[in-house]
PDB file of N, CA and C in Angstrom:
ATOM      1  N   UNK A   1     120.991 121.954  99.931  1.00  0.00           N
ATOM      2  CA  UNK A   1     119.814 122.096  99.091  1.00  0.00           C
ATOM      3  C   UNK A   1     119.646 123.562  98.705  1.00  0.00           C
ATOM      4  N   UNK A   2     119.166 123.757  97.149  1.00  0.00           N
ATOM      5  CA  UNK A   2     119.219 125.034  97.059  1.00  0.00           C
ATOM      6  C   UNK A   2     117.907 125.396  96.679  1.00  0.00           C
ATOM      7  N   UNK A   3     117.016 126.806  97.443  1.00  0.00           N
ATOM      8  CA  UNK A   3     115.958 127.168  97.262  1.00  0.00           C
ATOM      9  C   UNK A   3     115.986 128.421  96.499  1.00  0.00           C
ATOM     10  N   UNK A   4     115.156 128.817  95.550  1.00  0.00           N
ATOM     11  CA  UNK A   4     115.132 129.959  94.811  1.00  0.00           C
ATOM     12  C   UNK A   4     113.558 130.943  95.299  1.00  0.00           C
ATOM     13  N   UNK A   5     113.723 131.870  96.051  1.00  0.00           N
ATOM     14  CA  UNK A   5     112.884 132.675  96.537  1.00  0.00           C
ATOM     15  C   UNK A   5     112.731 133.586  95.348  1.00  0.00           C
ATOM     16  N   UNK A   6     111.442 133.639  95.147  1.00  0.00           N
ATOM     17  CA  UNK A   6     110.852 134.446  93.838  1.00  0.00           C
ATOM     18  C   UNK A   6     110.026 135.802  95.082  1.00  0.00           C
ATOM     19  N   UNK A   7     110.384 137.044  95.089  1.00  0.00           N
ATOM     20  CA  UNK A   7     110.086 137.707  95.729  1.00  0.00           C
ATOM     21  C   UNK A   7     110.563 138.914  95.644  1.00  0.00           C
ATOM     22  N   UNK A   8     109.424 140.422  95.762  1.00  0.00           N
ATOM     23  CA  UNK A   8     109.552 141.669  94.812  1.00  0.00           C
ATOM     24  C   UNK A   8     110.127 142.649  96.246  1.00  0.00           C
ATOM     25  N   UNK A   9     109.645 142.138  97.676  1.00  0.00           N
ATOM     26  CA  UNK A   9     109.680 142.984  98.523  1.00  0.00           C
ATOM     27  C   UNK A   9     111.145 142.643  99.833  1.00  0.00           C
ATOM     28  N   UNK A  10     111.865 144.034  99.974  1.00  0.00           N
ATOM     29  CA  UNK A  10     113.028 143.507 100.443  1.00  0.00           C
ATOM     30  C   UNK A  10     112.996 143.241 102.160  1.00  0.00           C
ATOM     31  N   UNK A  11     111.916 143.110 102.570  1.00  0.00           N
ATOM     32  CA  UNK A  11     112.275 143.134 103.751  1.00  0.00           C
ATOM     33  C   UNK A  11     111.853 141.826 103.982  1.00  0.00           C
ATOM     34  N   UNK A  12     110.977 141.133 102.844  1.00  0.00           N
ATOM     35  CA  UNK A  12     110.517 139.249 103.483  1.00  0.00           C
ATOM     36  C   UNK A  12     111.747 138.847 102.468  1.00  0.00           C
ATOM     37  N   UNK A  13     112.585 139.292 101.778  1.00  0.00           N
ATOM     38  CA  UNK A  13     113.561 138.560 100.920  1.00  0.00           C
ATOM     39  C   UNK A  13     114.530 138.600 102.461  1.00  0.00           C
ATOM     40  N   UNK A  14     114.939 139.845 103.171  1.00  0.00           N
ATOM     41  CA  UNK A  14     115.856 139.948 104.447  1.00  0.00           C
ATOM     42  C   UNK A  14     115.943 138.720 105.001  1.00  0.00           C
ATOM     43  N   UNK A  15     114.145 138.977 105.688  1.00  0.00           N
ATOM     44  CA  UNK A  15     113.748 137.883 106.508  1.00  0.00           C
ATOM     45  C   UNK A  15     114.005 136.209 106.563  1.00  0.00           C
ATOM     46  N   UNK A  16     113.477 135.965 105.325  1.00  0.00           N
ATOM     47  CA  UNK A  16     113.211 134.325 104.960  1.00  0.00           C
ATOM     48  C   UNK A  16     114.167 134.054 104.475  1.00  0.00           C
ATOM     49  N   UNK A  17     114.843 134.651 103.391  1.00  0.00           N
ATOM     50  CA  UNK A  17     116.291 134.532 103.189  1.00  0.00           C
ATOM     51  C   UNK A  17     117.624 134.044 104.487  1.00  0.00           C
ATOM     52  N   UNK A  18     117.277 134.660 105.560  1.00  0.00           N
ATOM     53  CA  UNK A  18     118.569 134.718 106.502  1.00  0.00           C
ATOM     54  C   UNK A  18     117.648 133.920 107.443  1.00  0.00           C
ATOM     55  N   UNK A  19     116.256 133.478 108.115  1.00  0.00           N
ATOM     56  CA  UNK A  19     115.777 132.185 108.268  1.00  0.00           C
ATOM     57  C   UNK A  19     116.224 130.828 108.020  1.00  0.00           C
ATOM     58  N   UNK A  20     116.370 130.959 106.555  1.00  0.00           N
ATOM     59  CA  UNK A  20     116.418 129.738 105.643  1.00  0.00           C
ATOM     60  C   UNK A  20     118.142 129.347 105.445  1.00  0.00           C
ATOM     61  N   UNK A  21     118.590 130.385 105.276  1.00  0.00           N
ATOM     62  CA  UNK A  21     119.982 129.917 105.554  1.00  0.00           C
ATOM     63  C   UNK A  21     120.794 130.102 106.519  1.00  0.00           C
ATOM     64  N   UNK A  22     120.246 130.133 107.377  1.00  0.00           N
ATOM     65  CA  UNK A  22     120.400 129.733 108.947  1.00  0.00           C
ATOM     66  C   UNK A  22     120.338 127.970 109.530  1.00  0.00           C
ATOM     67  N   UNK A  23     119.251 127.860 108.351  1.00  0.00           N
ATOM     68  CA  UNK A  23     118.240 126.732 108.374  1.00  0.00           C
ATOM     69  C   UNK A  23     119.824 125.192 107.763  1.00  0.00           C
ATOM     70  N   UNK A  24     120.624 126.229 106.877  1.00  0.00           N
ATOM     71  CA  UNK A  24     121.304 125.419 106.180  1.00  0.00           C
ATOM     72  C   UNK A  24     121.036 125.329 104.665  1.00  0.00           C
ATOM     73  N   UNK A  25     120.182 125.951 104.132  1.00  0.00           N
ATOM     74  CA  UNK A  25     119.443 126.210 103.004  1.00  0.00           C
ATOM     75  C   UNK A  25     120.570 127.413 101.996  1.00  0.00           C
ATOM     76  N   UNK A  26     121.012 126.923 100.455  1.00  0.00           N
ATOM     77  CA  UNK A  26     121.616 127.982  99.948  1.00  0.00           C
ATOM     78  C   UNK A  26     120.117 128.802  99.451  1.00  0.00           C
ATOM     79  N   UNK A  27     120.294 129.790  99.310  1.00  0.00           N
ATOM     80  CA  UNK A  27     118.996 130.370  99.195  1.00  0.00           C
ATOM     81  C   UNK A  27     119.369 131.637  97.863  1.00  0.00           C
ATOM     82  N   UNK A  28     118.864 131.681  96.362  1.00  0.00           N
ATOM     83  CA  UNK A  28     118.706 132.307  95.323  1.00  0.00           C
ATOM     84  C   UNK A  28     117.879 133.541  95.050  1.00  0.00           C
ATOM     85  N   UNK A  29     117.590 134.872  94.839  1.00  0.00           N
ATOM     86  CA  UNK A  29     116.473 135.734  94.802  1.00  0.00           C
ATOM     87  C   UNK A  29     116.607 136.080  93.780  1.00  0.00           C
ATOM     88  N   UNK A  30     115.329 135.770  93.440  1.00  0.00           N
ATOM     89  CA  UNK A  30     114.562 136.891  91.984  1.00  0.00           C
ATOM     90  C   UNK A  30     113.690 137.768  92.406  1.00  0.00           C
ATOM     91  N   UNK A  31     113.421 138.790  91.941  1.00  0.00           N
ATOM     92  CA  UNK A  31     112.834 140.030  91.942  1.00  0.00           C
ATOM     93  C   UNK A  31     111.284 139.930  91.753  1.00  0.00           C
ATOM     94  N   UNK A  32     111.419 139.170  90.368  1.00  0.00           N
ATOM     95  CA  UNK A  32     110.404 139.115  89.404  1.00  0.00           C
ATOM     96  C   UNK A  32     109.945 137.538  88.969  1.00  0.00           C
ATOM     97  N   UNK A  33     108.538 137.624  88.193  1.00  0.00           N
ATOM     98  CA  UNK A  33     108.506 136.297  87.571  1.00  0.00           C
ATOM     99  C   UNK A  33     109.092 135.826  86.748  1.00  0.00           C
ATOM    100  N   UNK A  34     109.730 136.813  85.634  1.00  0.00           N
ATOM    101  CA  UNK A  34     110.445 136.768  84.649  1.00  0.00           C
ATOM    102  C   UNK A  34     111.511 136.214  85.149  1.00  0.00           C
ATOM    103  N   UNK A  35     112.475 137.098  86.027  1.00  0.00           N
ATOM    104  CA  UNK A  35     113.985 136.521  86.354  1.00  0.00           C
ATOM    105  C   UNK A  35     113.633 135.192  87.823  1.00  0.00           C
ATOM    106  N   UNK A  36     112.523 134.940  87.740  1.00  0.00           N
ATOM    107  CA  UNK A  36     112.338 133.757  88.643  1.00  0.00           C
ATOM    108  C   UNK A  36     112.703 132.357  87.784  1.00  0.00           C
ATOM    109  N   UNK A  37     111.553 133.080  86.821  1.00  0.00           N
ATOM    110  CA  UNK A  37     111.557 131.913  85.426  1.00  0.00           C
ATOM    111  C   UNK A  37     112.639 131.217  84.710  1.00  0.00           C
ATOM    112  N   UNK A  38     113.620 132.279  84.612  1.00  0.00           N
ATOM    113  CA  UNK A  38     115.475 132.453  83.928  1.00  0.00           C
ATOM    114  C   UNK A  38     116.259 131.922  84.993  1.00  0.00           C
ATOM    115  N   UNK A  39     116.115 132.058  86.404  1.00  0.00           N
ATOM    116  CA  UNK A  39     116.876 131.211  87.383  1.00  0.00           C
ATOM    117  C   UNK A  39     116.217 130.044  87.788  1.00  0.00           C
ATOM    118  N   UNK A  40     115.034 129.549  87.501  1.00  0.00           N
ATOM    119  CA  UNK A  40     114.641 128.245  87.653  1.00  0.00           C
ATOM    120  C   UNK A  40     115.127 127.298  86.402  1.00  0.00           C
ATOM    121  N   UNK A  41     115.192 127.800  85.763  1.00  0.00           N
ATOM    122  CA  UNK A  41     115.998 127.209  84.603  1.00  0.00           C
ATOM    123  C   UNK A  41     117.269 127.096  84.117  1.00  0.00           C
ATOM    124  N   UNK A  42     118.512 128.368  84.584  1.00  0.00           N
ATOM    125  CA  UNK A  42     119.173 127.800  84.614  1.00  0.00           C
ATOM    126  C   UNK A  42     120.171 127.844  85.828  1.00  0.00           C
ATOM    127  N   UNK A  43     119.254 126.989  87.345  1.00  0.00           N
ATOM    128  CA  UNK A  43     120.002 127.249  88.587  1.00  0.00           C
ATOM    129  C   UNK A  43     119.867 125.744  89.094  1.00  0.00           C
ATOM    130  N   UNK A  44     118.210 125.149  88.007  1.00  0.00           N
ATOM    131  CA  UNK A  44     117.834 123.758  88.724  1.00  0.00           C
ATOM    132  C   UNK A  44     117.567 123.879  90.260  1.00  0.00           C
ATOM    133  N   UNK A  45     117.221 124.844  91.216  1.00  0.00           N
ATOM    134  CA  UNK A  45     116.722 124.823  92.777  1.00  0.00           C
ATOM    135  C   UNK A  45     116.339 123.452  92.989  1.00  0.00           C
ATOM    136  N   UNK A  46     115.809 123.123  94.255  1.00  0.00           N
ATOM    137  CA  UNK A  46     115.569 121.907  94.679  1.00  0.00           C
ATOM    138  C   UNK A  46     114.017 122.083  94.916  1.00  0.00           C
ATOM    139  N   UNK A  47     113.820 123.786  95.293  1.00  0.00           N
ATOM    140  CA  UNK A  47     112.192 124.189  95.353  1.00  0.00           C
ATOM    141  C   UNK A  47     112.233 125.559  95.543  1.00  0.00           C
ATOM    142  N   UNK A  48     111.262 126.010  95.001  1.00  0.00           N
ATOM    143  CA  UNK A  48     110.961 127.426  94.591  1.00  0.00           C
ATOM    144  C   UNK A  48     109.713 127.750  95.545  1.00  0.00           C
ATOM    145  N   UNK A  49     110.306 129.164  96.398  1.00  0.00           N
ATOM    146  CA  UNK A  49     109.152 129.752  97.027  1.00  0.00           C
ATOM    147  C   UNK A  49     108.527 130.971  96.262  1.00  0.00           C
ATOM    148  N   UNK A  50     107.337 130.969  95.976  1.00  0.00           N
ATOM    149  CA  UNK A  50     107.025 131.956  94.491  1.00  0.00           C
ATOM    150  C   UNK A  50     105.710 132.600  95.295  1.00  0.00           C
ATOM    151  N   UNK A  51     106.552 134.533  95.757  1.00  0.00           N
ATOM    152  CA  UNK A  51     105.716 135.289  95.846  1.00  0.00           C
ATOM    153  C   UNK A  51     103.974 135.194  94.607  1.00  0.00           C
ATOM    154  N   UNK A  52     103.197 135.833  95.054  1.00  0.00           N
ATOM    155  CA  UNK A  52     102.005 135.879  93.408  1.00  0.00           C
ATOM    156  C   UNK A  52     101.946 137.024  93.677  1.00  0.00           C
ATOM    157  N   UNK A  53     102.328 137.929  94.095  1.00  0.00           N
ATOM    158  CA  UNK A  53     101.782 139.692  93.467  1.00  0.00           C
ATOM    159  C   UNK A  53     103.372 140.176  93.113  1.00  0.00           C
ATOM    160  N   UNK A  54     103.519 139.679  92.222  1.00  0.00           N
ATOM    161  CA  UNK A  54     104.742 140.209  91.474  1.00  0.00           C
ATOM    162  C   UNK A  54     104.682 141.196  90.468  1.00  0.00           C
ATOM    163  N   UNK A  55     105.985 141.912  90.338  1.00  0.00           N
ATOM    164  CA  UNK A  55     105.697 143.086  89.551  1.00  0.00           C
ATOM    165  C   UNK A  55     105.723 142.373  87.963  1.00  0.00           C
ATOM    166  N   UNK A  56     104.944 142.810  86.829  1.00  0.00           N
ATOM    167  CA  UNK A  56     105.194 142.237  85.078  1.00  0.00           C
ATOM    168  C   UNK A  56     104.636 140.837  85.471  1.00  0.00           C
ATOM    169  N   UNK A  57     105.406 139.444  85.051  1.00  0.00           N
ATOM    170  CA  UNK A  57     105.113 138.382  85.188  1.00  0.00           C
ATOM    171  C   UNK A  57     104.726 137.782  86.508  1.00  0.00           C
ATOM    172  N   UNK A  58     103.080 137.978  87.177  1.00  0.00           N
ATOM    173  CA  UNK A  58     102.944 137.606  88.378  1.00  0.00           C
ATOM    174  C   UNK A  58     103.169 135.867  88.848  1.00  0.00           C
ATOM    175  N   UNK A  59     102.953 135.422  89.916  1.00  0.00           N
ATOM    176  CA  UNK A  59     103.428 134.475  90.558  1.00  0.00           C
ATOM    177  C   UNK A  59     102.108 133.222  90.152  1.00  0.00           C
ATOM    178  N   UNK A  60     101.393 133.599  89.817  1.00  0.00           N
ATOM    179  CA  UNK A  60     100.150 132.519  88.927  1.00  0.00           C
ATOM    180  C   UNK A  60     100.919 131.788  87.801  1.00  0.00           C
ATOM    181  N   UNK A  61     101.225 132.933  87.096  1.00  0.00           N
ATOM    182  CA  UNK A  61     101.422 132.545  85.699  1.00  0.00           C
ATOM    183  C   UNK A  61     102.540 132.491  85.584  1.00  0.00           C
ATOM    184  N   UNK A  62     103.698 132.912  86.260  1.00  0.00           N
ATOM    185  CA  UNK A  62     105.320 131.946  86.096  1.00  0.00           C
ATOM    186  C   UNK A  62     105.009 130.432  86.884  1.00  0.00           C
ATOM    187  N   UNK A  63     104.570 130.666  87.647  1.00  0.00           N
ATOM    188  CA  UNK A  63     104.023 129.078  87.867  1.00  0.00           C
ATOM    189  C   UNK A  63     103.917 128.281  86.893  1.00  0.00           C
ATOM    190  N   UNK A  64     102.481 128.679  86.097  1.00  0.00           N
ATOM    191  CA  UNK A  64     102.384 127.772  85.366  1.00  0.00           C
ATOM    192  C   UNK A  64     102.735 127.188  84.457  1.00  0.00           C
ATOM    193  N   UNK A  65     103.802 128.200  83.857  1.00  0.00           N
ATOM    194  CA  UNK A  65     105.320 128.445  82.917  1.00  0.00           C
ATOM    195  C   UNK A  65     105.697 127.257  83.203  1.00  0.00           C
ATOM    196  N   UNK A  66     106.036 127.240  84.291  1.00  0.00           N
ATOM    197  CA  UNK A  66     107.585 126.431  84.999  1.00  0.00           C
ATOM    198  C   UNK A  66     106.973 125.031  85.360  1.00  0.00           C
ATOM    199  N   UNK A  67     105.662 124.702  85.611  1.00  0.00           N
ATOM    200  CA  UNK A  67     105.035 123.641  85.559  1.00  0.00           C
ATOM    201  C   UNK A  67     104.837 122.852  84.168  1.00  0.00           C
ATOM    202  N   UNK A  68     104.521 123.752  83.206  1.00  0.00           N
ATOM    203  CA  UNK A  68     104.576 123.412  82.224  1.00  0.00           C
ATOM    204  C   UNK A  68     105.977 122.534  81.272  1.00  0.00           C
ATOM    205  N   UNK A  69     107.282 124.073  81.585  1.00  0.00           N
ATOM    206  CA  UNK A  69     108.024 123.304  80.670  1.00  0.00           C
ATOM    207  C   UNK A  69     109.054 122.204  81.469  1.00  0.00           C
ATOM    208  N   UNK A  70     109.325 121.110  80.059  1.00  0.00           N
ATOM    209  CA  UNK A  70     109.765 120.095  80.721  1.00  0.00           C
ATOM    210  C   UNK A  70     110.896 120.310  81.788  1.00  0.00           C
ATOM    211  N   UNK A  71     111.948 121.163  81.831  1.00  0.00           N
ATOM    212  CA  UNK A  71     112.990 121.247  82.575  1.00  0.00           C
ATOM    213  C   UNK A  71     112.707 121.816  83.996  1.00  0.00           C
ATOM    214  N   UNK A  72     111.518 122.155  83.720  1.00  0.00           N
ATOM    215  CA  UNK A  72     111.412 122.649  85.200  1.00  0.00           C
ATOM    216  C   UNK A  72     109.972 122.231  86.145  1.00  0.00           C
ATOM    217  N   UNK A  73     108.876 121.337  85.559  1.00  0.00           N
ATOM    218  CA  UNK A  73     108.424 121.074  86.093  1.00  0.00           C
ATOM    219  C   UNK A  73     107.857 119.999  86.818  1.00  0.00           C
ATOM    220  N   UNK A  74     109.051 119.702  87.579  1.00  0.00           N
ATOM    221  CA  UNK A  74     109.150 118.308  88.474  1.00  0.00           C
ATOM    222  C   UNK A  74     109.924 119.297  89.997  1.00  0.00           C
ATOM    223  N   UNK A  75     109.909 120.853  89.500  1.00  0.00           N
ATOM    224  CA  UNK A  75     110.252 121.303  90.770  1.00  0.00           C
ATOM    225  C   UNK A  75     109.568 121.790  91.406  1.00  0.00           C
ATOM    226  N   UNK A  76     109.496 121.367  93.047  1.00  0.00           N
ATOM    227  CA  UNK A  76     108.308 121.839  93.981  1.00  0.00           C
ATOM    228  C   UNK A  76     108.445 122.895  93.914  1.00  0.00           C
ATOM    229  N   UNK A  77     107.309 123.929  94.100  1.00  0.00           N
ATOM    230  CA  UNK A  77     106.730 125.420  94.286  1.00  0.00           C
ATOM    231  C   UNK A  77     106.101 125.055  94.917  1.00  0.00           C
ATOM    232  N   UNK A  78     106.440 126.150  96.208  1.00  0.00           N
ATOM    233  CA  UNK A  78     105.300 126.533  97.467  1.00  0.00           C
ATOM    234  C   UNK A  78     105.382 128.381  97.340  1.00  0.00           C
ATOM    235  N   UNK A  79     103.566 128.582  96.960  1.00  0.00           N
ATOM    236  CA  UNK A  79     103.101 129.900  97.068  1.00  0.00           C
ATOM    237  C   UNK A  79     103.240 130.168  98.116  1.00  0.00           C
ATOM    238  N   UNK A  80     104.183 131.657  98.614  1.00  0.00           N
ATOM    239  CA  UNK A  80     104.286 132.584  99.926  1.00  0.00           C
ATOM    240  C   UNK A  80     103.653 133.840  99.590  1.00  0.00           C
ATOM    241  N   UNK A  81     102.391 134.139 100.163  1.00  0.00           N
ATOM    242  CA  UNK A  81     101.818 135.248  99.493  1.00  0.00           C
ATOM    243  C   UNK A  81     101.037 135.516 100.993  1.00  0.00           C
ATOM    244  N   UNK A  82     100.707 137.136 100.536  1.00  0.00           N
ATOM    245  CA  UNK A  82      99.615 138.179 101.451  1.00  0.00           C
ATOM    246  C   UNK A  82      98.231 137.730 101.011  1.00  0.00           C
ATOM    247  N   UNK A  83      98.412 137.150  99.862  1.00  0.00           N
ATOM    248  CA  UNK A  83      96.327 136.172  99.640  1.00  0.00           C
ATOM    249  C   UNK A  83      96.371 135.239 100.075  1.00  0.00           C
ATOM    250  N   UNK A  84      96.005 135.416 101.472  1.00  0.00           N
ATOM    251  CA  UNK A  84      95.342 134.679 102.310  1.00  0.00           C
ATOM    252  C   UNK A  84      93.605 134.680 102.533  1.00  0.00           C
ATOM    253  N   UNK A  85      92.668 134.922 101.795  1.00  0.00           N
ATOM    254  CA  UNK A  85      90.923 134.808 101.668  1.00  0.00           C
ATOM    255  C   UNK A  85      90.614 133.655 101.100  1.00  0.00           C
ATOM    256  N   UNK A  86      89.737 133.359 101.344  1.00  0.00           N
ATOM    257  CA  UNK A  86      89.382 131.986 101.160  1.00  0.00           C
ATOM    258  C   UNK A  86      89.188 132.114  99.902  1.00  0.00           C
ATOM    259  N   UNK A  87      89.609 130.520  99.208  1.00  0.00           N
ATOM    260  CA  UNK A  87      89.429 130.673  97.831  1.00  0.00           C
ATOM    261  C   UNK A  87      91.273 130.270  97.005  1.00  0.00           C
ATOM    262  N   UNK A  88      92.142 131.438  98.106  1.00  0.00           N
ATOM    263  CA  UNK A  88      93.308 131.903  97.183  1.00  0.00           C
ATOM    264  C   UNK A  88      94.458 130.590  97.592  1.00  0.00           C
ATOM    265  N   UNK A  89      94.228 129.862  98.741  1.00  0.00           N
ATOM    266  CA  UNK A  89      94.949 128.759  98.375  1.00  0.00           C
ATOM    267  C   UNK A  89      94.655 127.595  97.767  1.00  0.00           C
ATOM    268  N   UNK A  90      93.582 127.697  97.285  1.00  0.00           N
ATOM    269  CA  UNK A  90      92.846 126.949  96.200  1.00  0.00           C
ATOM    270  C   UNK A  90      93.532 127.481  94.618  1.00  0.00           C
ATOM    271  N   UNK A  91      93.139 128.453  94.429  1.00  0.00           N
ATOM    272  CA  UNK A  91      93.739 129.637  92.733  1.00  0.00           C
ATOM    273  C   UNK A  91      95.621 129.098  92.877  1.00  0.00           C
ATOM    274  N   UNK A  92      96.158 129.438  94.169  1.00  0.00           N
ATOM    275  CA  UNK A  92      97.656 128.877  93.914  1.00  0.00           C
ATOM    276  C   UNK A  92      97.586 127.473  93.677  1.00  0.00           C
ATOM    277  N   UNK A  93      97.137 126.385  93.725  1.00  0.00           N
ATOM    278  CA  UNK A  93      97.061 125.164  93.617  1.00  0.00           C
ATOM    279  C   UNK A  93      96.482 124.936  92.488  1.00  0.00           C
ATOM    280  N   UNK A  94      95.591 124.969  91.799  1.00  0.00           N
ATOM    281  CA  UNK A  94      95.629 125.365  90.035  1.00  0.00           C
ATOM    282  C   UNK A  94      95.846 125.826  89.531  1.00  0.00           C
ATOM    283  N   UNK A  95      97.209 126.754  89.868  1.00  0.00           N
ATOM    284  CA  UNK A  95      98.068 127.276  89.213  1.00  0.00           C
ATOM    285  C   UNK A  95      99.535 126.270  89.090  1.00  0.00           C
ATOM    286  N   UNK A  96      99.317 125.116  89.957  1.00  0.00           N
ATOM    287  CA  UNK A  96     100.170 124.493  89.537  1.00  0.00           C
ATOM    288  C   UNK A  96     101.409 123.917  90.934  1.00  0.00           C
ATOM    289  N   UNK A  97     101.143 125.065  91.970  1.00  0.00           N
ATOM    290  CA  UNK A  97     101.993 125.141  93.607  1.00  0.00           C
ATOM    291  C   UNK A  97     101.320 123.693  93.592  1.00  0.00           C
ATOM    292  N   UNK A  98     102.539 123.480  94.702  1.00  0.00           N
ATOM    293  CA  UNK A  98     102.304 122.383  95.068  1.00  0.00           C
ATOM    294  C   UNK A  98     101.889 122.556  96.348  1.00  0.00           C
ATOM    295  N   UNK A  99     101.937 123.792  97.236  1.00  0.00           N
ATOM    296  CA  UNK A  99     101.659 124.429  98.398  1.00  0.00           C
ATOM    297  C   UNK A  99     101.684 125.692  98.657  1.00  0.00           C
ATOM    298  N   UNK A 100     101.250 125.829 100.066  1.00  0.00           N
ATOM    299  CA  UNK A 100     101.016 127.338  99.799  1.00  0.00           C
ATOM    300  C   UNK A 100     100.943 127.761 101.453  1.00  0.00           C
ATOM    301  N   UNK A 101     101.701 128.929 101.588  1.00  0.00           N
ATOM    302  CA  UNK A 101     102.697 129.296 102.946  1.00  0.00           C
ATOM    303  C   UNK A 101     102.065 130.948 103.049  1.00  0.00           C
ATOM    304  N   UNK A 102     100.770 131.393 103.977  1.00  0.00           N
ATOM    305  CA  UNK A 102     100.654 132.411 104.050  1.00  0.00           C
ATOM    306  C   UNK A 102     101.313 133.590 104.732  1.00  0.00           C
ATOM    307  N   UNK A 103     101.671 134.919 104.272  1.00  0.00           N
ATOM    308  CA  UNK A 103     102.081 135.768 104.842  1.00  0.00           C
ATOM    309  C   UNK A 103     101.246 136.583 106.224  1.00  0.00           C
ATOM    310  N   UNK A 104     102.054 136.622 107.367  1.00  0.00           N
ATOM    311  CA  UNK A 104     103.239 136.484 107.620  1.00  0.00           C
ATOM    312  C   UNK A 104     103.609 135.366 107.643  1.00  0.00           C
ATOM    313  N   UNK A 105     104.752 134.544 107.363  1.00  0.00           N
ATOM    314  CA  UNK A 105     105.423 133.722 107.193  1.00  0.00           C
ATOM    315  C   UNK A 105     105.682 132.666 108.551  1.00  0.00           C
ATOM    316  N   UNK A 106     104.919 131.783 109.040  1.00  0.00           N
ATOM    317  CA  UNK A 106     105.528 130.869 110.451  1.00  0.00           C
ATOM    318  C   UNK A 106     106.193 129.716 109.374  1.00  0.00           C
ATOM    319  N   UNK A 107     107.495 130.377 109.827  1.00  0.00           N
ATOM    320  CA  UNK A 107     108.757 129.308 109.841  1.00  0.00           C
ATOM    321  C   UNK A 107     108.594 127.727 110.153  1.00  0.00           C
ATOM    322  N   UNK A 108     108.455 127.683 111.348  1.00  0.00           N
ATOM    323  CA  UNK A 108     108.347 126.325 111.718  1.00  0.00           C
ATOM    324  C   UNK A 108     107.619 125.282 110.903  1.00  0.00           C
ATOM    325  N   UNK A 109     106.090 126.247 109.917  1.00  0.00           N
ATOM    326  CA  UNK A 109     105.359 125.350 109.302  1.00  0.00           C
ATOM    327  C   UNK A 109     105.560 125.591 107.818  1.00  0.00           C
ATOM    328  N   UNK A 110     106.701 126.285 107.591  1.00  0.00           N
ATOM    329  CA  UNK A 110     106.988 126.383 106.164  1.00  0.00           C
ATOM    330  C   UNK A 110     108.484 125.143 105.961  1.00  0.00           C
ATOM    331  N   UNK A 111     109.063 125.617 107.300  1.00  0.00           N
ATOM    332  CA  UNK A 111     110.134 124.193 107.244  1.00  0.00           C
ATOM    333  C   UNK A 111     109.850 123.098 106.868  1.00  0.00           C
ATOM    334  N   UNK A 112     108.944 122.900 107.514  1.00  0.00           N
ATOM    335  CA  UNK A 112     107.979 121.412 107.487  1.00  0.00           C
ATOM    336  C   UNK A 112     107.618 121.148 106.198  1.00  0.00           C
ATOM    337  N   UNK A 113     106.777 121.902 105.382  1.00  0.00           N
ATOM    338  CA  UNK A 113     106.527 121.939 104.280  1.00  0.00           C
ATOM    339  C   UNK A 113     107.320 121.939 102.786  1.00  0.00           C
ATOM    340  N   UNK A 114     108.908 122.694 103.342  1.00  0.00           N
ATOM    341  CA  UNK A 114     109.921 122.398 102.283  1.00  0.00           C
ATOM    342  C   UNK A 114     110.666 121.293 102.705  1.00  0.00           C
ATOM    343  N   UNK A 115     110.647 120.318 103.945  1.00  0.00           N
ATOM    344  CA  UNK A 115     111.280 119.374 104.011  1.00  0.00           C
ATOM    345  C   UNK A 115     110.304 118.194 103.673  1.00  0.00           C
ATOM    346  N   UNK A 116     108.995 118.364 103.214  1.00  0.00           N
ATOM    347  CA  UNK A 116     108.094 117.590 102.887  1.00  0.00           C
ATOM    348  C   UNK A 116     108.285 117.126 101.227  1.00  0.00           C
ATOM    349  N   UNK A 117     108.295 118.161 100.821  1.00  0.00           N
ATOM    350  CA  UNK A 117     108.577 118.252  99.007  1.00  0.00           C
ATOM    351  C   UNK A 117     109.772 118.194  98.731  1.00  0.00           C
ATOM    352  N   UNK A 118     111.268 118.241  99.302  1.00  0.00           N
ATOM    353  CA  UNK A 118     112.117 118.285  98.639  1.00  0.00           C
ATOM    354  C   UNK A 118     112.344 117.031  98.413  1.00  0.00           C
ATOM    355  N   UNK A 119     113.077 116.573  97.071  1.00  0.00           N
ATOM    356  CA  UNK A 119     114.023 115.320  97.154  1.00  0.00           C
ATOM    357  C   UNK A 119     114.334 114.502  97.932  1.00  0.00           C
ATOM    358  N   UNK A 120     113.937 113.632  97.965  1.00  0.00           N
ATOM    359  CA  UNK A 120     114.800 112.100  98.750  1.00  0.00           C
ATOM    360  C   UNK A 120     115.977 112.353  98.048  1.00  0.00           C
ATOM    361  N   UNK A 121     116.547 112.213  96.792  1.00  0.00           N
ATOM    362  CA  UNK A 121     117.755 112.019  96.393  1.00  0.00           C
ATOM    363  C   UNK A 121     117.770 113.627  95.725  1.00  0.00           C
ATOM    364  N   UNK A 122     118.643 114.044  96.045  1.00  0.00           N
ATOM    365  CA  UNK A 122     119.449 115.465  95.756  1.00  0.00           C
ATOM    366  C   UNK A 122     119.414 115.232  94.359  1.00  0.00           C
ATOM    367  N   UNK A 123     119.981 114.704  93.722  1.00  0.00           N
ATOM    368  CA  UNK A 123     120.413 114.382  92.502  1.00  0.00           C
ATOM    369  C   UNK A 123     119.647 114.652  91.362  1.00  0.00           C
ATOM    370  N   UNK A 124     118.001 114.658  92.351  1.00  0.00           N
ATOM    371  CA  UNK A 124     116.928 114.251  91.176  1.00  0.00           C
ATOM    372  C   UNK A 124     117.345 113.554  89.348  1.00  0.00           C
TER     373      UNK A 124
END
């Protein structure tokens, strides 16, 4: 299964990156929302973990991009973000996430959560 980590900072790209494909997970990085947007489209992921304080195109509004257009929005997004105040996993969820994984990052309940949303059939 391949996940595309949308994420600006290199030490949770280190982290969750080498987590996740540990996990068995091929795992993709974008920088930005922009080049999140350009590899969700043409990489097809199975689910996208989408920092929101991104540098240019933040993690709200490539969301809602990618929710929007047809080729890409039947793919799960789970928000991994430092807005954690009440309220902000509400704002990622009308933005379109289908979930939302606060920083710091517990593994165990983000596993759970991408083995919740991914595909029954790979193939989609």
């Amino acid at each position: 299964m391949k996940i595309l980590y949308v994420e600006d900072n290199d030490d949770n790209i280190y982290v969750v990156k080498n987590r996740l494909t540990r996990a068995g997970f091929t795992v993709l990085v974008a920088g930005d929302g922009e080049q999140g947007m350009a590899m969700a489209t043409a990489e097809r992921p199975d689910l996208i973990l989408m920092d929101l304080s991104l540098p240019g195109l933040d993690g709200w509004e490539a969301t809602r991009r990618l929710k929007a257009a047809t080729d890409t929005k039947n793919i799960p997004i789970i928000a991994v973000s430092a807005h954690a105040m009440a309220g902000d996993r509400e704002k990622a969820l009308g933005a379109g996430c289908d979930d939302y994984e606060p920083k710091p990052v517990d593994f165990a309940r983000l596993h759970a959560k991408i083995q919740a949303l991914l595909p029954k059939d790979p193939t989609r």
